[in-house]
C-alpha atoms as a PDB file:
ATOM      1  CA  UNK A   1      13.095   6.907 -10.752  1.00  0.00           C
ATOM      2  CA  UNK A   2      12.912   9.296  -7.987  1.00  0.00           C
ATOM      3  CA  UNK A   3       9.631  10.550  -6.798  1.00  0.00           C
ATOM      4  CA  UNK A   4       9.592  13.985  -4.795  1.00  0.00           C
ATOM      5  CA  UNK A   5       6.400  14.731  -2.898  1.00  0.00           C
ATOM      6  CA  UNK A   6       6.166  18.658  -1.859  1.00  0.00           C
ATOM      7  CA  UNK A   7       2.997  19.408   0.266  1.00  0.00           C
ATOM      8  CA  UNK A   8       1.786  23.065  -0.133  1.00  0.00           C
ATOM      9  CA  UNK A   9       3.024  25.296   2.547  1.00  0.00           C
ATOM     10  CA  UNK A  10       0.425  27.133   5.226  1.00  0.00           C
ATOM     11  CA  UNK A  11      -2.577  28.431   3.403  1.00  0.00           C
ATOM     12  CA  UNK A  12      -5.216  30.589   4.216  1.00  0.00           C
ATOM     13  CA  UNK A  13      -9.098  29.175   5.314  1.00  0.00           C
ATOM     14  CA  UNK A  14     -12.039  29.366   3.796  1.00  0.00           C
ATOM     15  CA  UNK A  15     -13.605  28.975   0.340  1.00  0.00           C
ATOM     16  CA  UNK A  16     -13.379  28.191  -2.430  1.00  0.00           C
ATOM     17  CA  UNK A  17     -10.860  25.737  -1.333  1.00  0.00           C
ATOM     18  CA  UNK A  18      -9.092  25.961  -5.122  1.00  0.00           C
ATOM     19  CA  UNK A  19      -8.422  29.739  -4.413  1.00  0.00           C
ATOM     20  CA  UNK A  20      -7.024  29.724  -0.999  1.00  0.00           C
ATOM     21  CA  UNK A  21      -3.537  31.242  -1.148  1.00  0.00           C
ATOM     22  CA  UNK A  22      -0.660  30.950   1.016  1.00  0.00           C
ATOM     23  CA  UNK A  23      -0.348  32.647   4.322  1.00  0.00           C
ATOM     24  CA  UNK A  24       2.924  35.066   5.553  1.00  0.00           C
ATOM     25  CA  UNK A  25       4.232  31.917   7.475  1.00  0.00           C
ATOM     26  CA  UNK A  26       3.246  29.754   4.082  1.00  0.00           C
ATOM     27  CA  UNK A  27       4.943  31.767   1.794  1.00  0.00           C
ATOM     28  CA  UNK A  28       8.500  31.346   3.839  1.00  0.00           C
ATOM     29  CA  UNK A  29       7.902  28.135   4.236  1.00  0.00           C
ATOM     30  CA  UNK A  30       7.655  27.525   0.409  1.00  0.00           C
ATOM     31  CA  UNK A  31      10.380  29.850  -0.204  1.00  0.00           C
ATOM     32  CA  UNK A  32      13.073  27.705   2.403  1.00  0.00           C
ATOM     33  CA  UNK A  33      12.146  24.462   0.861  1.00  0.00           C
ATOM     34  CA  UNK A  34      12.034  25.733  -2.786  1.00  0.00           C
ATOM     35  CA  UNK A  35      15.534  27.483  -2.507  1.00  0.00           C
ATOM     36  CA  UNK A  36      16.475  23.674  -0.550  1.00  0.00           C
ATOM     37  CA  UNK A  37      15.406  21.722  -3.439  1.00  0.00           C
ATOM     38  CA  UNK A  38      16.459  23.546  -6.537  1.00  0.00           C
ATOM     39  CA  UNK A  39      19.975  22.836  -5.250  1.00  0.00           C
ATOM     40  CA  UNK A  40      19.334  19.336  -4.856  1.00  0.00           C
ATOM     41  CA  UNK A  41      17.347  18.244  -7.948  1.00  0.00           C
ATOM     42  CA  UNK A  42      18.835  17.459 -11.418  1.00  0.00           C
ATOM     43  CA  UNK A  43      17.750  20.349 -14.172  1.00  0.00           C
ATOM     44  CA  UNK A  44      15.626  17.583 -15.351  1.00  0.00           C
ATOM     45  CA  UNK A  45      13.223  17.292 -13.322  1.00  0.00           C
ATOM     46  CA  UNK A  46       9.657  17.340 -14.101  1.00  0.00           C
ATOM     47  CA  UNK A  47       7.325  19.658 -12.000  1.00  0.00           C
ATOM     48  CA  UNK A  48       4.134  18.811 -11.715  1.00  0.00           C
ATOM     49  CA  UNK A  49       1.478  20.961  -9.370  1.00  0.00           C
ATOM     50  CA  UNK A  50      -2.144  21.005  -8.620  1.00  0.00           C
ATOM     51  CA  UNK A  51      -4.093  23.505  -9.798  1.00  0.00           C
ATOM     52  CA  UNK A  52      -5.080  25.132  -6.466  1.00  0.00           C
ATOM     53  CA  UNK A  53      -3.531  28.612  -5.942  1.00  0.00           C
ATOM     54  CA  UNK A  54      -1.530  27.440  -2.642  1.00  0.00           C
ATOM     55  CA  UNK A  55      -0.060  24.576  -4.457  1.00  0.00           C
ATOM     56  CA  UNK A  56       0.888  27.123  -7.251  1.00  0.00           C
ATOM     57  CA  UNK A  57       1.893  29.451  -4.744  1.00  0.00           C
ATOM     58  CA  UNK A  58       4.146  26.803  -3.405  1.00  0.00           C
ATOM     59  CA  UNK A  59       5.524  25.850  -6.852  1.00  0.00           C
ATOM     60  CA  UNK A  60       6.857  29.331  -7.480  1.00  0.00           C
ATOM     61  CA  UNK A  61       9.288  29.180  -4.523  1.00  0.00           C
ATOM     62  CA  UNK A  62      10.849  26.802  -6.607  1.00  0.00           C
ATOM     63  CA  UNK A  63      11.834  29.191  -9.631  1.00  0.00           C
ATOM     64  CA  UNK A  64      11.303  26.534 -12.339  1.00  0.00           C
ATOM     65  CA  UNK A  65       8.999  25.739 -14.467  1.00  0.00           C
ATOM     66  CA  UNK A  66       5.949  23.546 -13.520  1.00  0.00           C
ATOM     67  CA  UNK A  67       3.114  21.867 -15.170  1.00  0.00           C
ATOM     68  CA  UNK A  68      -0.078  22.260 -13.842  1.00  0.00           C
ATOM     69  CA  UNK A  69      -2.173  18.858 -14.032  1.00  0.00           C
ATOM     70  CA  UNK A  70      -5.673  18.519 -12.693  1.00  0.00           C
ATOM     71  CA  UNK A  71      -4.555  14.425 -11.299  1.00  0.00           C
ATOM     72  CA  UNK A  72      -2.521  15.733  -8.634  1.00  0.00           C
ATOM     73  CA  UNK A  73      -5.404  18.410  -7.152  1.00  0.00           C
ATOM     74  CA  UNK A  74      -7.213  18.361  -3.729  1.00  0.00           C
ATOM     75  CA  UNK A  75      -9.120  14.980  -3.424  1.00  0.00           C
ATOM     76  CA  UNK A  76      -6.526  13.136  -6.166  1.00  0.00           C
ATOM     77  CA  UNK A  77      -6.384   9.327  -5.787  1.00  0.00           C
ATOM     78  CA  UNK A  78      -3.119   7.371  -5.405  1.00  0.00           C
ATOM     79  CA  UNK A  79      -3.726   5.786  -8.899  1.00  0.00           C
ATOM     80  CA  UNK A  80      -4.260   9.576 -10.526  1.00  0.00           C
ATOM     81  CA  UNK A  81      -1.008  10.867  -9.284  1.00  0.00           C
ATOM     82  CA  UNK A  82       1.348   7.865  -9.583  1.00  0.00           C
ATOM     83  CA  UNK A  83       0.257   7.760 -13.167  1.00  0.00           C
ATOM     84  CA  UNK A  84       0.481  11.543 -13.695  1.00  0.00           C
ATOM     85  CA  UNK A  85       3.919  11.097 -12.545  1.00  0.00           C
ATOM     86  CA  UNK A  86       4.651   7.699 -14.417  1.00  0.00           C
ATOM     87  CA  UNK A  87       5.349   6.109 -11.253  1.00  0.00           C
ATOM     88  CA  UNK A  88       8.078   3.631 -11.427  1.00  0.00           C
ATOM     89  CA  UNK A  89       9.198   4.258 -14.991  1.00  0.00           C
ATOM     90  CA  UNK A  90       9.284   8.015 -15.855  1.00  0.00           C
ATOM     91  CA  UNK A  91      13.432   8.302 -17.011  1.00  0.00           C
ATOM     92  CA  UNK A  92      13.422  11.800 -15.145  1.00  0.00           C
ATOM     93  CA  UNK A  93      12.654  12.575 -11.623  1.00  0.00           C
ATOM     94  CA  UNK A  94       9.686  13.748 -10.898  1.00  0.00           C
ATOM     95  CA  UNK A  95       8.379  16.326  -8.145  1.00  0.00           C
ATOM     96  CA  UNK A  96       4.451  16.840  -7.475  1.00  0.00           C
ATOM     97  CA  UNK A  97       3.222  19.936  -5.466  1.00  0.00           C
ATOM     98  CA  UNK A  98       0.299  18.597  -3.766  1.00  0.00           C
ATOM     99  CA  UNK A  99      -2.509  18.121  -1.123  1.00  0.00           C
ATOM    100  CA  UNK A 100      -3.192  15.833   1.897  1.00  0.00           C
ATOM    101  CA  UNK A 101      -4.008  13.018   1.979  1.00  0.00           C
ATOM    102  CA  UNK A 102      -3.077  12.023  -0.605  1.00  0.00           C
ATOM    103  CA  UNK A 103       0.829  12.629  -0.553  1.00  0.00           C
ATOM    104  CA  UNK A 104       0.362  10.912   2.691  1.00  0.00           C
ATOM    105  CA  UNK A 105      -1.150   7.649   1.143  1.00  0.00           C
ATOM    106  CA  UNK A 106       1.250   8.060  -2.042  1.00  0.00           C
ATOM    107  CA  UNK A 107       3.999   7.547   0.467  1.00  0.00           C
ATOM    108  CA  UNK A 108       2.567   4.766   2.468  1.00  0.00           C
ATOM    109  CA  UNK A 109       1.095   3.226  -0.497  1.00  0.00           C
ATOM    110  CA  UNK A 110       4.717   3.040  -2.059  1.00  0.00           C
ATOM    111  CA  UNK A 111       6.561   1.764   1.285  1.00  0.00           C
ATOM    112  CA  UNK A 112       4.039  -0.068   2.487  1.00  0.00           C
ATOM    113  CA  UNK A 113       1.570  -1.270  -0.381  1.00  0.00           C
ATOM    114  CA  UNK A 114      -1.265   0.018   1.495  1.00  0.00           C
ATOM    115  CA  UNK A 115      -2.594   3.301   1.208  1.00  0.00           C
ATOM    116  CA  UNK A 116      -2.227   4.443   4.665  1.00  0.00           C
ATOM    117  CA  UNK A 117      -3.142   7.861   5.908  1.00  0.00           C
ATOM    118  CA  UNK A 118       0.297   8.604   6.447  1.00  0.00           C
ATOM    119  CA  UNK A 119       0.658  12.372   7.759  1.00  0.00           C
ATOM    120  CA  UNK A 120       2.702  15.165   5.487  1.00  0.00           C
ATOM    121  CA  UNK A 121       3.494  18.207   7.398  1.00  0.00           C
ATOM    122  CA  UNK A 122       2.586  21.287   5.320  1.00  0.00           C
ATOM    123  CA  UNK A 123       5.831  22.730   3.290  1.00  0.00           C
ATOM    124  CA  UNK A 124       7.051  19.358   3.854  1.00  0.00           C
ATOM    125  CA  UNK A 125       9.131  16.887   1.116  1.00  0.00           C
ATOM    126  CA  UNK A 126       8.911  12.963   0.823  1.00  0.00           C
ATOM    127  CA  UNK A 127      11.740  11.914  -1.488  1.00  0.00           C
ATOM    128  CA  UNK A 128      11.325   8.453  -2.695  1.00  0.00           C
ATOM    129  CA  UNK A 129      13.576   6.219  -5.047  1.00  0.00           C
ATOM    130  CA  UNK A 130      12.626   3.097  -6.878  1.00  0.00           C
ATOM    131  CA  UNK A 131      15.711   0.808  -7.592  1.00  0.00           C
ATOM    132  CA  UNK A 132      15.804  -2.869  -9.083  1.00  0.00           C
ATOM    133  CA  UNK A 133      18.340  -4.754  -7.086  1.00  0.00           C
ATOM    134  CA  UNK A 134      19.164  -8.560  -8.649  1.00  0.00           C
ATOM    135  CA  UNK A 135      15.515  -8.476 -10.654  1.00  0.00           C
ATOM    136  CA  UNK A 136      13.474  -7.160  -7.027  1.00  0.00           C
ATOM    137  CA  UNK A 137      12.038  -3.714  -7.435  1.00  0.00           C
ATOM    138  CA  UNK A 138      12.136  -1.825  -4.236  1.00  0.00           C
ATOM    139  CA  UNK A 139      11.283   1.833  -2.793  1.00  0.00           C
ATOM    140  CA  UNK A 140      13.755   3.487  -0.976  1.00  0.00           C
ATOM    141  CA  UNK A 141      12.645   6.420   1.752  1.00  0.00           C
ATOM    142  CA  UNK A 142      15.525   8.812   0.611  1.00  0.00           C
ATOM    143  CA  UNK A 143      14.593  11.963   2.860  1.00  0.00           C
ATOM    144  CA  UNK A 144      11.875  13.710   4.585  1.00  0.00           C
ATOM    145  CA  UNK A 145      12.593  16.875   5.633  1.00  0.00           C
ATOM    146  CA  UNK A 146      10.207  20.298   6.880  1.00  0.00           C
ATOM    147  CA  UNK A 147      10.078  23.485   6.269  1.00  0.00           C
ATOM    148  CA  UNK A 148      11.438  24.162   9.750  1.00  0.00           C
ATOM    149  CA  UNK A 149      14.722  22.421   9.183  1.00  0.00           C
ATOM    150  CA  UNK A 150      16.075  23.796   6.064  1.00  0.00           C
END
């Protein structure tokens, strides 16, 4: 299965934190990487976002549709979103619009086994693969890429 991490772009400060919304810089940042990746993921792919506006914000860039699921929102636990995404059996890939830190320990937790407090930069995208190879299941780091290189 191939799991796609996509941290919000640049938001806005201040409170509530579910309601901050993207900034100028934020919103072209989402817009790069969502044009990038709708020409690189299969029509199958399974959107899921966290309920905060900037995540949201970040989703539409994307021009498909999205779920929104409370597991993947700010303060999420590794567990919550690997199961949200059905993490390493779902039979579609899978992209989550999330938060910090946990995309960051998500990513370490599936390269590493630990969950690290890996950094994602903001508009940033992990993309992960898990393949069996002669009965050994393995992750594979397939790309991570910014906003500012797309």
């Amino acid at each position: 299965m191939d799991l796609i991490l996509w941290r919000h772009a640049e938001a806005e400060p201040g409170e509530p934190d579910l309601g901050r919304r993207l900034t100028s810089k934020g919103a072209k940042q989402a817009q790069r990487i969502g044009t990038w990746l709708d020409a690189r993921l299969p029509e199958s792919t399974r959107v899921l976002v966290s309920p905060a506006e900037r995540a949201q914000q970040t989703a539409l860039a994307l021009g498909r549709a999205f779920h929104t699921q409370a597991e993947v929102a700010p303060g999420a636990s590794v567990a919550s979103v690997l199961a949200c995404a059905g993490w390493p059996d779902a039979r579609v890939p899978v992209l989550v619009v999330g938060h910090q830190p946990v995309l960051g320990m998500v990513a370490a937790t599936l390269l590493t086994g630990d969950a690290l407090a890996w950094s994602v930069k903001k508009g940033a995208v992990w993309w992960l693969s898990n393949r069996v190879r002669e009965g050994n299941a393995g992750v594979v780091l397939r790309l991570v890429i910014g906003p500012d290189l797309v």
